[in-house]
C-alpha atoms as a PDB file:
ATOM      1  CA  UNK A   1      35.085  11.898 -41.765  1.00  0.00           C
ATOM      2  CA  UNK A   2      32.771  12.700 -39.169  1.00  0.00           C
ATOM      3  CA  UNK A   3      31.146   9.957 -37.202  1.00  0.00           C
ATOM      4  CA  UNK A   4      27.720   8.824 -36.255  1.00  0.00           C
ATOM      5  CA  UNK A   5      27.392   8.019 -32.780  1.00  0.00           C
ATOM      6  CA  UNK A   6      23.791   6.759 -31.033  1.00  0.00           C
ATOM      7  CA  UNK A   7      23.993   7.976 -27.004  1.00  0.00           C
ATOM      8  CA  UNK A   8      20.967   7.287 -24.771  1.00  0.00           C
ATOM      9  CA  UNK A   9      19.764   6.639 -21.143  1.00  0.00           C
ATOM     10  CA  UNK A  10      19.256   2.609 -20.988  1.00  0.00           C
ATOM     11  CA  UNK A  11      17.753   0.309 -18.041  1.00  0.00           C
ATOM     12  CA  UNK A  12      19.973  -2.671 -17.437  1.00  0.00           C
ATOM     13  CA  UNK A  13      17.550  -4.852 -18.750  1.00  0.00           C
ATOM     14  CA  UNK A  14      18.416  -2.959 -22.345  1.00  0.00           C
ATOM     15  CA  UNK A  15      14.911  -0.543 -22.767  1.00  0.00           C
ATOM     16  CA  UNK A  16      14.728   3.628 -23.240  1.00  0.00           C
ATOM     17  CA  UNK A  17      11.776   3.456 -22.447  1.00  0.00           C
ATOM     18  CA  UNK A  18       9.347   1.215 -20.006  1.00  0.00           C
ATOM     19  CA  UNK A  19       6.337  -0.821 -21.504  1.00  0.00           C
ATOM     20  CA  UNK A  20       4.141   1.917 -20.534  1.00  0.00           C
ATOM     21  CA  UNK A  21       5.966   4.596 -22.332  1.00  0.00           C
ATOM     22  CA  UNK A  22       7.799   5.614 -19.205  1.00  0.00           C
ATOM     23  CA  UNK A  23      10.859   6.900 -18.928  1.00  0.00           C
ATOM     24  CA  UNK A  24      10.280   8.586 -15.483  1.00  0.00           C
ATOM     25  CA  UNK A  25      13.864   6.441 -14.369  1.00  0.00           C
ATOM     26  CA  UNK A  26      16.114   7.954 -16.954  1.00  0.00           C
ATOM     27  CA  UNK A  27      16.552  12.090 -15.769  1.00  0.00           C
ATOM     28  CA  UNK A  28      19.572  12.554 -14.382  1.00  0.00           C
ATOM     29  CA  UNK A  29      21.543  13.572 -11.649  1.00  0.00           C
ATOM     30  CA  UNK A  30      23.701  17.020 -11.828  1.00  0.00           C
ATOM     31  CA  UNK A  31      26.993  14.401 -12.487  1.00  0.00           C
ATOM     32  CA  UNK A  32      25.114  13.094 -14.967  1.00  0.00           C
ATOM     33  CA  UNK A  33      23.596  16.238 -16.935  1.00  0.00           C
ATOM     34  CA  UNK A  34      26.865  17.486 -16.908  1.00  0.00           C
ATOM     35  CA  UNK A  35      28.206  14.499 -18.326  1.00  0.00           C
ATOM     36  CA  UNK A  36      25.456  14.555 -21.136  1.00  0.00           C
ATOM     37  CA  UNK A  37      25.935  18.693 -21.323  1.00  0.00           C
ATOM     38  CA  UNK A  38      29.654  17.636 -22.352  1.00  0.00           C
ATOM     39  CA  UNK A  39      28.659  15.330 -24.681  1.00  0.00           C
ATOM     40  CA  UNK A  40      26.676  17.528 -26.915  1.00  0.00           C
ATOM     41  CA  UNK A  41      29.464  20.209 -27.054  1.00  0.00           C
ATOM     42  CA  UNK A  42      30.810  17.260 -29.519  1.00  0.00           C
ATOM     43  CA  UNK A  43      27.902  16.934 -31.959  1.00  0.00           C
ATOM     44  CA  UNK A  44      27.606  18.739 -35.252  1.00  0.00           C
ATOM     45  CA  UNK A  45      24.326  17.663 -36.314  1.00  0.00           C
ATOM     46  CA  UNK A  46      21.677  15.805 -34.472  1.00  0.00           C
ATOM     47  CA  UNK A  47      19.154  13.436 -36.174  1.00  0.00           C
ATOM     48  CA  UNK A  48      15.797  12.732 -35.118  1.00  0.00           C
ATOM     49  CA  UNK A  49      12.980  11.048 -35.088  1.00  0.00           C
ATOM     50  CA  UNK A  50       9.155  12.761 -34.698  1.00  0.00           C
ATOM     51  CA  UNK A  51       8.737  11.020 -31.063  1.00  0.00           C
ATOM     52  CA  UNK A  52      12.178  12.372 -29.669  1.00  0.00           C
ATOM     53  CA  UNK A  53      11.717  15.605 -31.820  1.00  0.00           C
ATOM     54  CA  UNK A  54       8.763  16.505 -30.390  1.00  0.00           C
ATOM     55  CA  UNK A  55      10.395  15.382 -26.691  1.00  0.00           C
ATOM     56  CA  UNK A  56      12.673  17.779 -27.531  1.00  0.00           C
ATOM     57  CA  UNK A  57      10.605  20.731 -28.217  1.00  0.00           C
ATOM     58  CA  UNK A  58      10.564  22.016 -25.289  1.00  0.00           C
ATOM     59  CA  UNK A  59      14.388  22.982 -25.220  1.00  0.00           C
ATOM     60  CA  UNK A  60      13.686  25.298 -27.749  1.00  0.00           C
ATOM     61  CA  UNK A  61      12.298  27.515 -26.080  1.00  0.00           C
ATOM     62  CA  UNK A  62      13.375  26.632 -22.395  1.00  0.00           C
ATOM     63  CA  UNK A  63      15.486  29.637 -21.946  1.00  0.00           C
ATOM     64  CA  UNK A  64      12.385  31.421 -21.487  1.00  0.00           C
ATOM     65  CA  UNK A  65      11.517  29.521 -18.241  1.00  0.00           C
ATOM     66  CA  UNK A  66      12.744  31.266 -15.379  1.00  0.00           C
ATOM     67  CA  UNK A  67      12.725  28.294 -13.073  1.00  0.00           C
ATOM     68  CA  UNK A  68      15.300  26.698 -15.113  1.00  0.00           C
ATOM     69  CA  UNK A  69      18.853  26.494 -12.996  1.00  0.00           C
ATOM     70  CA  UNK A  70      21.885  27.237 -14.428  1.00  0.00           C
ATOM     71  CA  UNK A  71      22.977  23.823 -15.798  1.00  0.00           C
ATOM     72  CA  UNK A  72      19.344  23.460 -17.438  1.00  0.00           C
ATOM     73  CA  UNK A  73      19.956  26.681 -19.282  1.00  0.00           C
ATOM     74  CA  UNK A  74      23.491  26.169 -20.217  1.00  0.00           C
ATOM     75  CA  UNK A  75      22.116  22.544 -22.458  1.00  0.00           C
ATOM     76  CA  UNK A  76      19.735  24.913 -23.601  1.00  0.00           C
ATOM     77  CA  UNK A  77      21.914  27.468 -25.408  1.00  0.00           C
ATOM     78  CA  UNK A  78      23.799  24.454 -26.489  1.00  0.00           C
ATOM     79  CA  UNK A  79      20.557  22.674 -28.050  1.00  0.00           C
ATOM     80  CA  UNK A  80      18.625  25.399 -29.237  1.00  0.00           C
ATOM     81  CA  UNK A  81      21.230  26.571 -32.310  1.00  0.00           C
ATOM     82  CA  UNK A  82      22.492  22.932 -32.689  1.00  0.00           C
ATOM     83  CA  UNK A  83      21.749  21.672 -36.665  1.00  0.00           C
ATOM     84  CA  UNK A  84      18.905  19.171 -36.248  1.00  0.00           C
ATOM     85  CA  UNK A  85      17.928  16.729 -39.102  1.00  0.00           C
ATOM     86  CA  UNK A  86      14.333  15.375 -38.198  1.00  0.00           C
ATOM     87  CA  UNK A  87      13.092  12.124 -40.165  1.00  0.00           C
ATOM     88  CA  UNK A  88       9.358  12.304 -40.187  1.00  0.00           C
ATOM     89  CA  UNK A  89       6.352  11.114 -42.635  1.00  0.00           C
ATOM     90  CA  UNK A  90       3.990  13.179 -40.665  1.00  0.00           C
ATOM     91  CA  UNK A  91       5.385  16.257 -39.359  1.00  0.00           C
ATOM     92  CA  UNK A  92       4.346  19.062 -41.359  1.00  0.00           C
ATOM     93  CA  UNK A  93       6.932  21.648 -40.685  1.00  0.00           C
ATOM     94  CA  UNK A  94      10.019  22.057 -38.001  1.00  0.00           C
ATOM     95  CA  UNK A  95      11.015  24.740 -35.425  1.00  0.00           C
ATOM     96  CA  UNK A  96      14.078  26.303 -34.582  1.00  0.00           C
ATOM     97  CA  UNK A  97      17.361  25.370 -36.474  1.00  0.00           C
ATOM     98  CA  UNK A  98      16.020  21.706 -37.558  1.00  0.00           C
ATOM     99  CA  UNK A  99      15.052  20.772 -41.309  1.00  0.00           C
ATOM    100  CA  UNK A 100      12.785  18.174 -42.083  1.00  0.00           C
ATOM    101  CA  UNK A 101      13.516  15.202 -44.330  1.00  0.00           C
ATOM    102  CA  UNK A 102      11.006  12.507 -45.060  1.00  0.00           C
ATOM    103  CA  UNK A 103      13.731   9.844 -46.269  1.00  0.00           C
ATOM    104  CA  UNK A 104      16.895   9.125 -48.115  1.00  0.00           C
ATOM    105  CA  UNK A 105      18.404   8.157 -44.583  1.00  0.00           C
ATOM    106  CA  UNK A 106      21.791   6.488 -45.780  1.00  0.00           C
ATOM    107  CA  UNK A 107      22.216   9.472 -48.336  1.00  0.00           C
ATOM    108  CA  UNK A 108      21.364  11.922 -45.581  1.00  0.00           C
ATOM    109  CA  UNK A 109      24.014  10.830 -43.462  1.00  0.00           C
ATOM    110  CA  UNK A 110      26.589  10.299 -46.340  1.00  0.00           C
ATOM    111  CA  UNK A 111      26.383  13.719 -47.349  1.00  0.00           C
ATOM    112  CA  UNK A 112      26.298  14.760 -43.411  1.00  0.00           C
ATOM    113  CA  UNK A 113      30.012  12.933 -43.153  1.00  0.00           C
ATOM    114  CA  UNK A 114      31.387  14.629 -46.244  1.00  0.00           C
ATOM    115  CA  UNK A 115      30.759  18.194 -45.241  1.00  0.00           C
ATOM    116  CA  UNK A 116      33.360  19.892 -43.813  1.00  0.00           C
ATOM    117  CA  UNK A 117      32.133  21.043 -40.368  1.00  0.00           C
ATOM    118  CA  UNK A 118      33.372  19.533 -36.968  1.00  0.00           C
ATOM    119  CA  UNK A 119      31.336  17.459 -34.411  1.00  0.00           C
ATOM    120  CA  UNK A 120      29.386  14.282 -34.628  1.00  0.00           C
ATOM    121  CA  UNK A 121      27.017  13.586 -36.280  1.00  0.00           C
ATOM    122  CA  UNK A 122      24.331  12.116 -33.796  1.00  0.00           C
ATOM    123  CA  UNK A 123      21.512   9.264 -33.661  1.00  0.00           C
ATOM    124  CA  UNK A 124      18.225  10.577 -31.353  1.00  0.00           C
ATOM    125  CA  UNK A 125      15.719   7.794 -30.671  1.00  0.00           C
ATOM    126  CA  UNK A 126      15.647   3.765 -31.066  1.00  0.00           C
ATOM    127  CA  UNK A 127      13.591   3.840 -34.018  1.00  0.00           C
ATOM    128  CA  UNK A 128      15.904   5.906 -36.284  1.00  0.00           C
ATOM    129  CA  UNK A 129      18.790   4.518 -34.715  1.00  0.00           C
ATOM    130  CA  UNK A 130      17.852   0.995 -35.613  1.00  0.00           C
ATOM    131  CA  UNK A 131      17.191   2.382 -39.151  1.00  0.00           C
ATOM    132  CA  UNK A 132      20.625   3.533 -39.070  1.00  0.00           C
ATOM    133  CA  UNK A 133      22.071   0.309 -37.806  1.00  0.00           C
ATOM    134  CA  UNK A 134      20.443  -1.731 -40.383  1.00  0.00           C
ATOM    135  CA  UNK A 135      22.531   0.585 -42.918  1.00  0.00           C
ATOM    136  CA  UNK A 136      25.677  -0.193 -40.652  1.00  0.00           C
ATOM    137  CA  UNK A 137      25.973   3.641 -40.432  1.00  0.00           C
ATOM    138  CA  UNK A 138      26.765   3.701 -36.791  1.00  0.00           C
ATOM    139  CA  UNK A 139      30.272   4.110 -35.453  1.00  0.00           C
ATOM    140  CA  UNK A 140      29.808   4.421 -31.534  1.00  0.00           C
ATOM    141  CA  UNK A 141      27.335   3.232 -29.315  1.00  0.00           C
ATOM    142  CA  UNK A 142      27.021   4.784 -25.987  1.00  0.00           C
ATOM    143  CA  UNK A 143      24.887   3.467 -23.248  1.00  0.00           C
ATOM    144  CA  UNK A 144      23.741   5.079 -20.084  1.00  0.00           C
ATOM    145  CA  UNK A 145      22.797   2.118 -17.956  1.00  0.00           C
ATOM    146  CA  UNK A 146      20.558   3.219 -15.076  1.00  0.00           C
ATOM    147  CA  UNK A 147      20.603   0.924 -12.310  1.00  0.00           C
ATOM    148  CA  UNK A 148      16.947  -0.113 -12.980  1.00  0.00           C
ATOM    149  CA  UNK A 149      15.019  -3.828 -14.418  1.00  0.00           C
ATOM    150  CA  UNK A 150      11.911  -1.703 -16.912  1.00  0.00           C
ATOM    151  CA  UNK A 151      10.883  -4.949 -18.016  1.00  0.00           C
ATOM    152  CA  UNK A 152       9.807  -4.895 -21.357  1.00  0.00           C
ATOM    153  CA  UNK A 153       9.111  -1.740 -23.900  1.00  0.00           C
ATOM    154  CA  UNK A 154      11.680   0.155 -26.359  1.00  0.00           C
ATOM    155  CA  UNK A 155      14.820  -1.541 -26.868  1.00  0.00           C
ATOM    156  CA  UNK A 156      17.861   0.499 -26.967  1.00  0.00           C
ATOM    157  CA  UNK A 157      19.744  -1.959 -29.310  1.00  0.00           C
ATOM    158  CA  UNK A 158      18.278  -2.549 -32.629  1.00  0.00           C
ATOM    159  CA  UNK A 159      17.880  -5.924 -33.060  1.00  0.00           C
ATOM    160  CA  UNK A 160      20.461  -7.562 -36.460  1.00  0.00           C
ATOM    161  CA  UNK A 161      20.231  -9.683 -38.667  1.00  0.00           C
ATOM    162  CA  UNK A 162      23.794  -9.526 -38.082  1.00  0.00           C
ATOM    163  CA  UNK A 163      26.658 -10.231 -35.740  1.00  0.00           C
ATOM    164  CA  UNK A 164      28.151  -6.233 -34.699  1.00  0.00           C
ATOM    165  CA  UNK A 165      31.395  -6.482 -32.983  1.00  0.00           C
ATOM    166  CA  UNK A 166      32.503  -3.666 -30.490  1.00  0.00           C
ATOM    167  CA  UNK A 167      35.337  -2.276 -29.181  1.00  0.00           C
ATOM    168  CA  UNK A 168      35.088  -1.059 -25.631  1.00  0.00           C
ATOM    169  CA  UNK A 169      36.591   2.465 -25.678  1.00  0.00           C
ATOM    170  CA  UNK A 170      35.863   4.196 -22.170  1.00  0.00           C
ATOM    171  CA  UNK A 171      33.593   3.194 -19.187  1.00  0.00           C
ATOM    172  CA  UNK A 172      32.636   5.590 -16.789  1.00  0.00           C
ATOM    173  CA  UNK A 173      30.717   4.970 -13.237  1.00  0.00           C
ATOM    174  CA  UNK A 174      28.854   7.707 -11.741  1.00  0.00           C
ATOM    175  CA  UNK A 175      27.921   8.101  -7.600  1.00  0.00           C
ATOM    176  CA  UNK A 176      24.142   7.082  -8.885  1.00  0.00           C
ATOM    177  CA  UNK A 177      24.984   4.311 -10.151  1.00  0.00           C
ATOM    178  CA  UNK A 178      24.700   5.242 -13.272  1.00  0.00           C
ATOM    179  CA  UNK A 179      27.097   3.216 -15.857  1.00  0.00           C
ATOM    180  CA  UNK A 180      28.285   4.624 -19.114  1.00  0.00           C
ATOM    181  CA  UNK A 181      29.526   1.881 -22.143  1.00  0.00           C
ATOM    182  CA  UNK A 182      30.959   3.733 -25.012  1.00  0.00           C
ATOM    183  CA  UNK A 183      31.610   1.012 -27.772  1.00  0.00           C
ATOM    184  CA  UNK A 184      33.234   1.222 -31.536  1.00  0.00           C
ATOM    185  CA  UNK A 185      32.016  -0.756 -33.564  1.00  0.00           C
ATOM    186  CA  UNK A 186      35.197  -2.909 -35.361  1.00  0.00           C
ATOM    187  CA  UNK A 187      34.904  -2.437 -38.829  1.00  0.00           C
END
């Protein structure tokens, strides 16, 4: 069965993004992209939500801009055909190889693990992933901790009604400082 993993640049105070919607801190380094590049080589399906969707547009049609380097256009032909899922009450209508679904999250993802198909299936954005952690849906969390104190604004962990143990499964330092936390969750 295919699991559900929820990746994302953090601050070490815990937020995606800053109280003032900025998330200026979080792009990173070559290490790092190439890190995150080999990360989505694993996905099979990405969900989103309309904020990060829309975020997100732009790599749709990135391989158009010729001041892209090589590494930027490599995620791109990587993201562009990628199966995206995008959860939205507003949206109209998608681009590119996305679908739009307006609920029925739990059955969504239930019917996402029992295809046959390889890769993970993947949690874009706090609000969908806390959603998706009410449900206890999530398998792995994965944190990139920028060294960096935001100070209030989107948190990256849900927060539970419940207690959510983890198993630490690999750590990972970068030369920017940048700390990576990949943690099962112990079912």
């Amino acid at each position: 069965m295919r699991r559900v993993t929820y990746s994302m640049g953090v601050s070490l105070d815990g937020y995606i993004v800053g109280p003032d919607g900025d998330f200026g801190w979080t792009p990173p380094d070559e290490e790092v992209f190439r890190f995150v590049t080999d990360e989505i080589r694993e996905v099979g399906v990405y969900l989103l939500g309309r904020r990060l969707y829309e975020t997100m547009l732009y790599w749709e049609t990135a391989d158009q801009d010729p001041s892209l380097d090589d590494s930027m256009l490599e995620w791109a032909a990587i993201w562009k055909p990628l199966p995206k899922v995008v959860f939205s009450t507003t949206l109209p209508a998608v681009q590119g190889n996305a679908r739009l679904v307006s609920g029925g999250l739990a059955e969504e993802i239930e019917r996402l693990r029992a295809e046959p198909g390889e890769g993970d299936i993947a949690i874009g954005g706090a609000t969908l992933a806390a959603e998706v952690a009410a449900l206890d849906l999530i398998d792995e969390y994965r944190a990139r901790v920028y060294p960096v104190l935001v100070g209030g604004g989107i948190p990256f962990f849900p927060q539970h009604e419940r207690r959510v143990d983890l198993e630490l499964v690999e750590t990972r330092t970068f030369s920017s400082g940048v700390v990576y936390l990949r943690y099962r969750v112990v079912r």
